[in-house]
Protein backbone atom coordinates (compact mmCIF):
# COMPACT_ATOMS: atom_id res chain seq x y z
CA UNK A 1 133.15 95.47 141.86
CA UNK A 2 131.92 98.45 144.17
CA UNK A 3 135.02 100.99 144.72
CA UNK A 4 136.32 101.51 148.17
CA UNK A 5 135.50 104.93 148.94
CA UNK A 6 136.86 107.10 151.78
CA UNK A 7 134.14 108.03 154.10
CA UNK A 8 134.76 111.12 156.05
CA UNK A 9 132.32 111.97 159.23
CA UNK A 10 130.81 115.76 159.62
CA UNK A 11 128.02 116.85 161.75
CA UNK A 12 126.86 119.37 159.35
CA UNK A 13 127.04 119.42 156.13
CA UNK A 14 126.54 122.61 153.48
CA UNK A 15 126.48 121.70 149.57
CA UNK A 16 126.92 124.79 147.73
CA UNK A 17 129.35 127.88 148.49
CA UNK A 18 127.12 130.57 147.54
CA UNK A 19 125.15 132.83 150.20
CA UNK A 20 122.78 131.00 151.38
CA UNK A 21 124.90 127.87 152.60
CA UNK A 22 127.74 130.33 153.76
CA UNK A 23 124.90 132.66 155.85
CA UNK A 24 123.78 129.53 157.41
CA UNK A 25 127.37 128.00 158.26
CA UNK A 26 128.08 131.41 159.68
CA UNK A 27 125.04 131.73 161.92
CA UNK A 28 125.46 128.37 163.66
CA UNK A 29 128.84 129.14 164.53
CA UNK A 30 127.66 132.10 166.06
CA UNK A 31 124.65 130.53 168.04
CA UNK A 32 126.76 127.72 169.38
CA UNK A 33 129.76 129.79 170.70
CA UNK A 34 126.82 132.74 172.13
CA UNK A 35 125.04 129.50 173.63
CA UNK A 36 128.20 127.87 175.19
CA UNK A 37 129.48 131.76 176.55
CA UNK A 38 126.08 131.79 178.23
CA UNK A 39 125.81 128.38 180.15
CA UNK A 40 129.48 128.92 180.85
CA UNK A 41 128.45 132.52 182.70
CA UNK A 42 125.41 131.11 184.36
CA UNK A 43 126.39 127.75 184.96
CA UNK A 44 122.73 126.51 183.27
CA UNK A 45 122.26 124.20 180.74
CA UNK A 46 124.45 122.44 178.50
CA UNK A 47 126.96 123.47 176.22
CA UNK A 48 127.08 121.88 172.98
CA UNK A 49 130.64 120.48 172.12
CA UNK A 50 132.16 121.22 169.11
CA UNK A 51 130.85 120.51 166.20
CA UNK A 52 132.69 119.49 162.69
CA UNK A 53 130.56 121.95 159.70
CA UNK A 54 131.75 121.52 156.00
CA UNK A 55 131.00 123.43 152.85
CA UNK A 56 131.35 121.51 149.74
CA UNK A 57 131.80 123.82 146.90
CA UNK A 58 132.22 122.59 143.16
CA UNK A 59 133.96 125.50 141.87
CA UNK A 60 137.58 126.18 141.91
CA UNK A 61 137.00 128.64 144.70
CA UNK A 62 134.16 130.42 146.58
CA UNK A 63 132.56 133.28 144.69
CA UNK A 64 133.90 132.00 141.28
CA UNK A 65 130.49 130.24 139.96
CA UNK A 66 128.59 133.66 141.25
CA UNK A 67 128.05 136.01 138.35
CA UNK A 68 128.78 139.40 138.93
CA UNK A 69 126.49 142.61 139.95
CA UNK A 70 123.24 142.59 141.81
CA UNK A 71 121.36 144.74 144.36
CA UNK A 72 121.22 143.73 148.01
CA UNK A 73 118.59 144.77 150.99
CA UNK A 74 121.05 144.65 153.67
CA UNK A 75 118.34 144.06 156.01
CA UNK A 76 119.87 140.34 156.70
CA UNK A 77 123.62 140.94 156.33
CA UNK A 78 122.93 143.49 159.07
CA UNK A 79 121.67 140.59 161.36
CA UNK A 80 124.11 138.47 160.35
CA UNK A 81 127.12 140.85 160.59
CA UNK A 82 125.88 144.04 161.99
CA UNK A 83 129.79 145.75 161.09
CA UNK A 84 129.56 143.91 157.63
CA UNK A 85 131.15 147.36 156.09
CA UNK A 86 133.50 148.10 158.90
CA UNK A 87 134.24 144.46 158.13
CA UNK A 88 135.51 145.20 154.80
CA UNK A 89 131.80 144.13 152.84
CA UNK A 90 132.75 144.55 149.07
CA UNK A 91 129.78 146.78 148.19
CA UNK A 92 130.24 148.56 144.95
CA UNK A 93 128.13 151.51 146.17
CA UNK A 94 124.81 152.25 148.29
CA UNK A 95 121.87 152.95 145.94
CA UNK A 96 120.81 157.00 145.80
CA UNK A 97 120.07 157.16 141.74
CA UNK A 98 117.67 154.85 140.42
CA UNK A 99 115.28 154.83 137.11
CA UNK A 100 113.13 152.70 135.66
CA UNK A 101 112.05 152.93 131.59
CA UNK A 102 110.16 151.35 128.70
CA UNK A 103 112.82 150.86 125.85
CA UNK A 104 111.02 151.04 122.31
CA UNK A 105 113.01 150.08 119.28
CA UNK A 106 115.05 153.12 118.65
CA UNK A 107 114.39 155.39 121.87
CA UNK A 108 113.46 155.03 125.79
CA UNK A 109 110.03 156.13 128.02
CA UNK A 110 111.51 157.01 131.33
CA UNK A 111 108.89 156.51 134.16
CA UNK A 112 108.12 159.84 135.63
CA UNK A 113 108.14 157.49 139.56
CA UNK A 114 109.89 154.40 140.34
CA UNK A 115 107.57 151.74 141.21
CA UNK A 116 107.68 150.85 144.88
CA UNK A 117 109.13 146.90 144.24
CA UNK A 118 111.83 148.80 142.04
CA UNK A 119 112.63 151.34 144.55
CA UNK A 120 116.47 150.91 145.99
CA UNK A 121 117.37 153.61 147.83
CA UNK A 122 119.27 152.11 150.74
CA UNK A 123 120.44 149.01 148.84
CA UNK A 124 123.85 148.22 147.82
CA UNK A 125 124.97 147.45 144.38
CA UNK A 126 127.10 144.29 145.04
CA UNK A 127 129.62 142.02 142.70
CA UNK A 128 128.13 138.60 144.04
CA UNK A 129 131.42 137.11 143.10
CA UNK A 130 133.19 139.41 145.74
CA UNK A 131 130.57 139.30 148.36
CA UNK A 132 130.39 135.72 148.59
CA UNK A 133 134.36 135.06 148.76
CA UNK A 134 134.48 137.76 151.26
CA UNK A 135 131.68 136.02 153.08
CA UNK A 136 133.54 132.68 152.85
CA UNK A 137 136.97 134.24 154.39
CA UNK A 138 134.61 135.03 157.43
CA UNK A 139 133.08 131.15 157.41
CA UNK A 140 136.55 130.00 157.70
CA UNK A 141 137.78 132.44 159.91
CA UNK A 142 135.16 130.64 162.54
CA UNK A 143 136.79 127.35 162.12
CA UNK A 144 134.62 126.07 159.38
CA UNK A 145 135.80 123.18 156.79
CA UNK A 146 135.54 124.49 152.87
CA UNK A 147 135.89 122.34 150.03
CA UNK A 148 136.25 123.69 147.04
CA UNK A 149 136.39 122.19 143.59
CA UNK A 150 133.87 118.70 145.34
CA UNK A 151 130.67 118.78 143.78
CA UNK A 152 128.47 116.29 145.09
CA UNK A 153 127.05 114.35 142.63
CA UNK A 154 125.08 111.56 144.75
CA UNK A 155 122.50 112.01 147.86
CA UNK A 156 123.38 108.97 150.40
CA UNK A 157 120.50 107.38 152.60
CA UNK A 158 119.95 105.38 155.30
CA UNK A 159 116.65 104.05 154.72
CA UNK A 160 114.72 107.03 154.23
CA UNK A 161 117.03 109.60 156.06
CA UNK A 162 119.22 111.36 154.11
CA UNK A 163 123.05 110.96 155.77
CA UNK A 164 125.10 113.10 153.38
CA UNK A 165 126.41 113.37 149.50
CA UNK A 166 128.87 111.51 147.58
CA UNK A 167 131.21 114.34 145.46
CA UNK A 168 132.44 113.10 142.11
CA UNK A 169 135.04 110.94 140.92
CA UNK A 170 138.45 112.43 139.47
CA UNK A 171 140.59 110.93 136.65
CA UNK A 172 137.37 110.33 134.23
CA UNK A 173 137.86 110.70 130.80
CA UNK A 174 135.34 112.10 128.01
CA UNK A 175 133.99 108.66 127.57
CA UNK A 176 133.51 107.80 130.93
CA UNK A 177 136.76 105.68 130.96
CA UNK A 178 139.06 105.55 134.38
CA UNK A 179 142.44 107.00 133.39
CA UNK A 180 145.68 106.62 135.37
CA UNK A 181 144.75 109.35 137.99
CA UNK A 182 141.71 107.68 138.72
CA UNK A 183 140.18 108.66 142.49
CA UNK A 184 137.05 108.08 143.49
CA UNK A 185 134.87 110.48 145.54
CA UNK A 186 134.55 110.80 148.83
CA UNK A 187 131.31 109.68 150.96
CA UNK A 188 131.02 112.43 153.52
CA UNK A 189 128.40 111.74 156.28
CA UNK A 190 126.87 114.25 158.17
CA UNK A 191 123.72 114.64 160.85
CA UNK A 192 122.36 117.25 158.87
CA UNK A 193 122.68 118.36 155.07
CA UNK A 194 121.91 121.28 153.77
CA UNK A 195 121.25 121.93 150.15
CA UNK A 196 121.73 124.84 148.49
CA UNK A 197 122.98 124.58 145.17
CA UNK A 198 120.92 127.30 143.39
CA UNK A 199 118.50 127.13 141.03
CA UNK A 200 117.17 124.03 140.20
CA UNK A 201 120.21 121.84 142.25
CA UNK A 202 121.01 118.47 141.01
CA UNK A 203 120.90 117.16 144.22
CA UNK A 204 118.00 119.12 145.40
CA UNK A 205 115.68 118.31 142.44
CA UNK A 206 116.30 114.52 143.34
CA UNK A 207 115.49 115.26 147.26
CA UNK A 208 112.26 116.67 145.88
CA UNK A 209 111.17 114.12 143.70
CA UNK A 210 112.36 111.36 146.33
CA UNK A 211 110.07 112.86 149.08
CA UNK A 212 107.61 114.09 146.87
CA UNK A 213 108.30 117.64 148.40
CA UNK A 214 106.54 119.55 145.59
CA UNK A 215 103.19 117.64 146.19
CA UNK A 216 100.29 119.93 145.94
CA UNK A 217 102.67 123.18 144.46
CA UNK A 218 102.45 125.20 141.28
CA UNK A 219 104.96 123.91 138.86
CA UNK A 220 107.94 125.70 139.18
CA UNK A 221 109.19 128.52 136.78
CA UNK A 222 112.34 129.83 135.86
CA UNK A 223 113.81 133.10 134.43
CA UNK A 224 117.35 132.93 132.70
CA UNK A 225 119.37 135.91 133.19
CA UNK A 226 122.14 136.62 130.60
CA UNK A 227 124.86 139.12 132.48
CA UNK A 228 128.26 140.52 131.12
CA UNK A 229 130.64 143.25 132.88
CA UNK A 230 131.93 146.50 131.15
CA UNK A 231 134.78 148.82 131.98
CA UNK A 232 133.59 151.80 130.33
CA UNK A 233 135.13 155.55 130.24
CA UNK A 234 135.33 157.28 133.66
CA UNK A 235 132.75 159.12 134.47
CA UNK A 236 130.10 157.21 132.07
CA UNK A 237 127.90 155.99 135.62
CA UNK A 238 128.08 156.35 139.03
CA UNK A 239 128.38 153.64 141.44
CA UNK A 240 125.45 152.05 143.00
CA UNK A 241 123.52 154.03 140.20
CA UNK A 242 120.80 151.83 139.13
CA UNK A 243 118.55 151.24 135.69
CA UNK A 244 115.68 148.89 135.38
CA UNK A 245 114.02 148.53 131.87
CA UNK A 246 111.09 147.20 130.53
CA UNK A 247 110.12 146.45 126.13
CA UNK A 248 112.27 145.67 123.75
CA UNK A 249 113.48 143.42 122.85
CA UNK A 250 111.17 141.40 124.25
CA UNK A 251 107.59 141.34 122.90
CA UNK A 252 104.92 141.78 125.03
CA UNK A 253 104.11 138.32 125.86
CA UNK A 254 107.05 137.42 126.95
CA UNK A 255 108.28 137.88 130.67
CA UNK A 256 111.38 139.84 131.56
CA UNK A 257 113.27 143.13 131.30
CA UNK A 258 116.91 144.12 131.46
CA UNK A 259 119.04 145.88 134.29
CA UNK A 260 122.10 147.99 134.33
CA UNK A 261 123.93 148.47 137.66
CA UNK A 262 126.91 151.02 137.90
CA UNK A 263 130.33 149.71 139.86
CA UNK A 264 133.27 150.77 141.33
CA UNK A 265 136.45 151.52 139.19
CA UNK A 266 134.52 152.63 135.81
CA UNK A 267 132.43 148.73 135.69
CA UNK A 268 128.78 148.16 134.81
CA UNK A 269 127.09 145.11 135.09
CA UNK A 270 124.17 144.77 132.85
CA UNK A 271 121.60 141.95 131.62
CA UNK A 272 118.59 140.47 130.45
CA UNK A 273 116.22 138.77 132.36
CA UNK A 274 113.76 136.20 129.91
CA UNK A 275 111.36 133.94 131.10
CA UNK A 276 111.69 130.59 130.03
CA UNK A 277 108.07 130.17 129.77
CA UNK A 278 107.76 132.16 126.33
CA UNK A 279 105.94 131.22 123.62
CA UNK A 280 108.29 132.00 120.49
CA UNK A 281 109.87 128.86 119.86
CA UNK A 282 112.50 130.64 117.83
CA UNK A 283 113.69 132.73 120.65
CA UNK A 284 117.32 132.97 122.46
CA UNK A 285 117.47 134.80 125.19
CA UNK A 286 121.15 135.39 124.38
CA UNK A 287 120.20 136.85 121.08
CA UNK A 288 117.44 139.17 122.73
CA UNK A 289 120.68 140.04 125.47
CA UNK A 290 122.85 141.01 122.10
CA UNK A 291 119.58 143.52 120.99
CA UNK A 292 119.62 144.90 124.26
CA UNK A 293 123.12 146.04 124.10
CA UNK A 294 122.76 147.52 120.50
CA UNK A 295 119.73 149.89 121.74
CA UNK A 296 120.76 153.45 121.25
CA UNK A 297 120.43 153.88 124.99
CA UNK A 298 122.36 150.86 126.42
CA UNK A 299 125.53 151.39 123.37
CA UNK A 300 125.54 155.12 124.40
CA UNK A 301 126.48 153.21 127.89
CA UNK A 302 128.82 150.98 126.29
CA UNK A 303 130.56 153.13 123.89
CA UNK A 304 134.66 152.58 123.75
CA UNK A 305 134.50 150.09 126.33
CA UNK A 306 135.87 146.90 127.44
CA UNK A 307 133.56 143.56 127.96
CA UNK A 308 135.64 142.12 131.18
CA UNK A 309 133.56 139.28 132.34
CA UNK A 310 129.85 137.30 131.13
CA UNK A 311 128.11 135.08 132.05
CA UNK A 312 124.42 133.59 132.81
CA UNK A 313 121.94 132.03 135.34
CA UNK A 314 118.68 131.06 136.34
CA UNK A 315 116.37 132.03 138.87
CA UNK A 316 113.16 130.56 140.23
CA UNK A 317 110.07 132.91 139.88
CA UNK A 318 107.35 130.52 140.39
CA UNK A 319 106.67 132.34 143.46
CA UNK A 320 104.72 131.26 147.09
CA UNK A 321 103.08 128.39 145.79
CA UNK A 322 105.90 126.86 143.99
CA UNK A 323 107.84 126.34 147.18
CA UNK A 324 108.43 122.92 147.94
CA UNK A 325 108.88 121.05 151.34
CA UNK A 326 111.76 122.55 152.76
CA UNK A 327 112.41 119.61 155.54
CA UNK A 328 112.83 115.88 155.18
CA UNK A 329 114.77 113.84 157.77
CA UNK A 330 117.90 114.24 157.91
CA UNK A 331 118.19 117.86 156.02
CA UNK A 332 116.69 120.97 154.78
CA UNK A 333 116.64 122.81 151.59
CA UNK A 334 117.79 126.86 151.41
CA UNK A 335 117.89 129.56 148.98
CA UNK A 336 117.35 129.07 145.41
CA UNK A 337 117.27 125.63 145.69
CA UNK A 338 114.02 126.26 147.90
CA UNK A 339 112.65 128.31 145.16
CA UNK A 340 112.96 131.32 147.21
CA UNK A 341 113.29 134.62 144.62
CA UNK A 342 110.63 138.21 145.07
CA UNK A 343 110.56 138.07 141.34
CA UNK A 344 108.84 141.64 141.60
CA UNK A 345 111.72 143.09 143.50
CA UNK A 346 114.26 140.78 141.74
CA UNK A 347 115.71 140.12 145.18
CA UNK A 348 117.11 137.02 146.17
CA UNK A 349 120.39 138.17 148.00
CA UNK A 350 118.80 138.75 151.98
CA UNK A 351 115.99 136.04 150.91
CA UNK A 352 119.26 133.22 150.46
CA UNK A 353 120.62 134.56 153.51
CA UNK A 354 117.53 134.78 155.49
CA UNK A 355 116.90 131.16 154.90
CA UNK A 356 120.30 130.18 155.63
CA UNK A 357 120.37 131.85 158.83
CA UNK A 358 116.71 130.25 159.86
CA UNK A 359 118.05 126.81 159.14
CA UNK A 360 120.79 127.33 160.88
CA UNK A 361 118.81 128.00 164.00
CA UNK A 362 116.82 124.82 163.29
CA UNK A 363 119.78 123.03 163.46
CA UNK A 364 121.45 124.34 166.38
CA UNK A 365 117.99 123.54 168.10
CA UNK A 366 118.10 120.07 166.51
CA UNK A 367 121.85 119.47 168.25
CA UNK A 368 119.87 120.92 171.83
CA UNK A 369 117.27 117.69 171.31
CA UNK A 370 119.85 115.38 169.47
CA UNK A 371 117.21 115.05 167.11
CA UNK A 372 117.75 115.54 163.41
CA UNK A 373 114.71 113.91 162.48
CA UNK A 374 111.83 115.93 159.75
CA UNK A 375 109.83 116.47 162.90
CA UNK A 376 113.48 118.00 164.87
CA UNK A 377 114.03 120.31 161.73
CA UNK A 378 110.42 121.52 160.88
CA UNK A 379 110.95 124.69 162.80
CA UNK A 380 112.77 126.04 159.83
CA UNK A 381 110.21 126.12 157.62
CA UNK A 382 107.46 127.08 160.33
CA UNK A 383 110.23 129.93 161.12
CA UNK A 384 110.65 130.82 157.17
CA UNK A 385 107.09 131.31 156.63
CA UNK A 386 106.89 133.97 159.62
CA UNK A 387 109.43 135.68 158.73
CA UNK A 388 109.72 138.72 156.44
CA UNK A 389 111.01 136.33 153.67
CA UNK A 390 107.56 134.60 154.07
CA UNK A 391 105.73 137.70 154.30
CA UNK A 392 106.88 139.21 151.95
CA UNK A 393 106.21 136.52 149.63
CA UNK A 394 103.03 135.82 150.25
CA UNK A 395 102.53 139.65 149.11
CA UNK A 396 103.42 139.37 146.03
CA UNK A 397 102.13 135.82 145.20
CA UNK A 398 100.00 136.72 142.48
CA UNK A 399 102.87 138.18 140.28
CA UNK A 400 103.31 136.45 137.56
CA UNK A 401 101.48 133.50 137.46
C-alpha cells in the first residue's frame, strides 16, 4: 500500500545548497522586490505577489558538503552583491603571488610566466565551505525557505512536466527495513525546479536521460579532485598566495595537476586534480594525492603541520559540447549539474553563479507570462550562451578533448 505523503506547495523550488542554487534564489528575490518598487513608483505594470522559494539541501547545513579552498573571479559576486566584502564575504585573501611549475620526481621547473588561463591576480582565494554558508545567511535573510538535511531522492511529473522532487524517507534501516521512527518524505511541488546538485546530480542525470537532454553532445567527462586542509607554521605562505603544478605524479598521459592555495590563520588547502579518463587501470587518484604530498617541494610546505580537514569531488570537464539541454518544462538545470566548469582556468565558482543568476531571470520572466512551460524558460539557456560564461566557453572548447 502507497504511503500517505505530506505534500507541501512552493512556487520555486532549488535542489542543492551550494552556489549556484543559492546565486539564483538570491537574484530572484532581488528582481521581484526591484520590479514591484518600480510599478509601485510609476504606477505601470503589475507587481508580482509574493512568491514561496525553497532550497532543499541534503547536508546537515549549508556549506558543509562544499570542500574547502578554491579561487574565485569575483566578476559575478560583484553583480550579485556589489558590497559582497563590506558584506562580510569570507575571502581568505585577494590573489597578488601566483606560480605555476612542472614537479619532476625529486625537484620542481618553475615557469619563468604564468600562463594567461592560470593567471589570478585579482581573484580571491575562498574556503567554499564559508562562502557558501555566508551566502545562504543572505538567501534567508530575503525571506527564503532552507531545508537542510532533505535530499531529494525522486523527480515528480505530471505527464511530461516536471512539478517538483520527493526528499527521502527517515527511520530506514541498513536493510531497507522501516524502523519505529519511520517518516516518509515529503512531496514538495513547485512551478519551477531548479537542479543543481553538482557534478553528475542524481536527480539531474535522470532529467537528462528522461528528456534525452544530452542528444547530439560529447560524452561527458569528469576530473576527481582529492583536497585536504593544513595548519602549518606561521609564516610558511601567504594568504591568497597561489601554486599551480603540473608532472608528477601523474604520467604524461594522464590528465590533471595539483594546486596549493594559501589561507587565512596559517591554513593551506592543497590537491590533486586526476582525470577519470586515464588509462592505467591500476591507478588511485588518492594514492597519486599521497605522492604529491611526499614531493620534496609540497612536504617542505607541510612540514610540522596539522591535517585539519579532507576531502574530495568531481568536476565536469567535458567542456562546450558536453553541455546538455539546460530547459525542459517545468525546470532548468544550473551549475555543475549543467556541466558548466573552464577546465583550463579551473573556474567554476562565477560560472555556478552566473548560471544561477540567468535562471533566475528566466524565471522571474516566466512568473511575468505565467508560463513555466520549456518554451517560457528557454531564455535561460539562449541568455547562458551570450553571456561571458558562454563565451568564454566556447574559447576554450578544444581543451582537452
Amino acid at each position: 500500500m502507497p504511503e500517505e505523503r505530506e505534500k507541501m506547495e512552493v512556487d520555486v523550488l532549488f535542489v542543492g545548497g551550494g552556489i549556484a542554487c543559492l546565486s539564483g534564489a538570491l537574484h530572484l528575490t532581488n528582481l521581484i522586490k526591484k520590479h514591484n518598487e518600480s510599478v509601485g513608483q510609476s504606477g505601470e505594470g503589475e507587481k508580482i505577489d509574493e512568491i514561496m522559494i525553497a532550497v532543499l539541501e541534503k547536508s546537515a547545513y549549508v556549506g558543509s558538503h562544499s570542500i574547502s579552498g578554491a579561487v574565485m573571479d569575483p566578476v559575478a559576486i560583484k553583480e550579485l552583491v556589489p558590497d559582497f566584502l563590506e558584506k562580510g564575504a569570507p575571502v581568505e585573501g585577494e590573489v597578488k603571488k601566483e606560480e605555476v611549475c612542472l614537479l619532476t620526481g625529486n625537484g620542481r621547473i618553475k615557469s619563468p610566466i604564468t600562463p594567461p588561463p592560470l593567471n589570478n591576480h585579482g581573484n580571491y582565494v575562498v574556503s567554499l565551505s564559508k562562502f557558501a554558508e555566508w551566502l545562504g545567511k543572505l538567501v534567508e535573510e530575503k525571506g527564503v525557505d532552507i531545508f537542510p538535511g532533505f535530499a531529494g531522492t525522486e523527480v515528480l511529473y505530471e505527464d511530461e512536466r516536471v512539478i517538483g522532487v520527493r526528499t527521502g524517507d527517515k527511520g530506514i534501516d541498513a536493510d531497507g527495513n522501516k524502523k519505529g521512527n519511520f517518516e516518509p518524505g515529503i512531496d514538495l511541488h513547485a512551478k519551477v525546479t531548479v537542479f543543481g546538485e553538482g557534478s553528475r546530480g542524481s536527480l539531474a542525470k535522470t532529467l537528462i536521460k528522461k528528456f534525452d537532454l544530452d542528444k547530439g553532445k560529447n560524452p561527458q567527462n569528469y576530473v576527481i579532485g582529492v583536497k585536504e586542509v593544513w595548519e602549518v607554521p606561521e609564516g610558511r605562505i601567504e594568504p591568497g598566495a597561489v601554486i599551480h603544478t603540473m608532472g608528477y605524479p601523474l604520467k604524461s598521459n594522464t590528465y590533471g595537476g595539483g594546486f596549493i592555495y594559501g589561507m587565512k590563520n596559517n591554513m593551506i588547502s592543497l590537491g590533486l586534480l586526476t582525470g577519470l579518463d586515464y588509462k592505467d587501470p591500476f591507478l588511485d587518484p588518492h594514492c597519486e594525492f599521497q605522492k604529491f604530498k611526499l614531493h620534496p617541494f609540497v612536504a617542505d610546505l607541510l612540514k610540522d603541520g596539522k591535517l585539519i580537514q579532507y576531502g574530495a569531488k568531481t568536476a565536469p570537464v567535458g567542456g562546450y559540447f558536453s553541455i546538455p539541454g539546460l530547459t525542459f518544462d517545468g525546470g532548468l538545470i544550473v551549475g555543475d549539474s549543467a556541466s558548466l566548469f573552464i577546465s583550463q582556468k579551473i573556474k567554476g565558482i562565477h560560472i555556478a553563479m552566473k548560471s544561477g543568476m540567468l535562471a533566475a531571470e528566466a524565471i522571474f520572466q516566466a512568473f511575468q507570462k505565467n508560463n513555466f512551460s520549456k518554451a517560457g524558460l528557454e531564455n535561460y539557456q539562449e541568455a547562458l550562451y551570450e553571456s561571458y560564461v558562454g563565451r568564454d566557453l566556447y574559447k576554450v572548447r578544444n581543451f582537452h578533448q
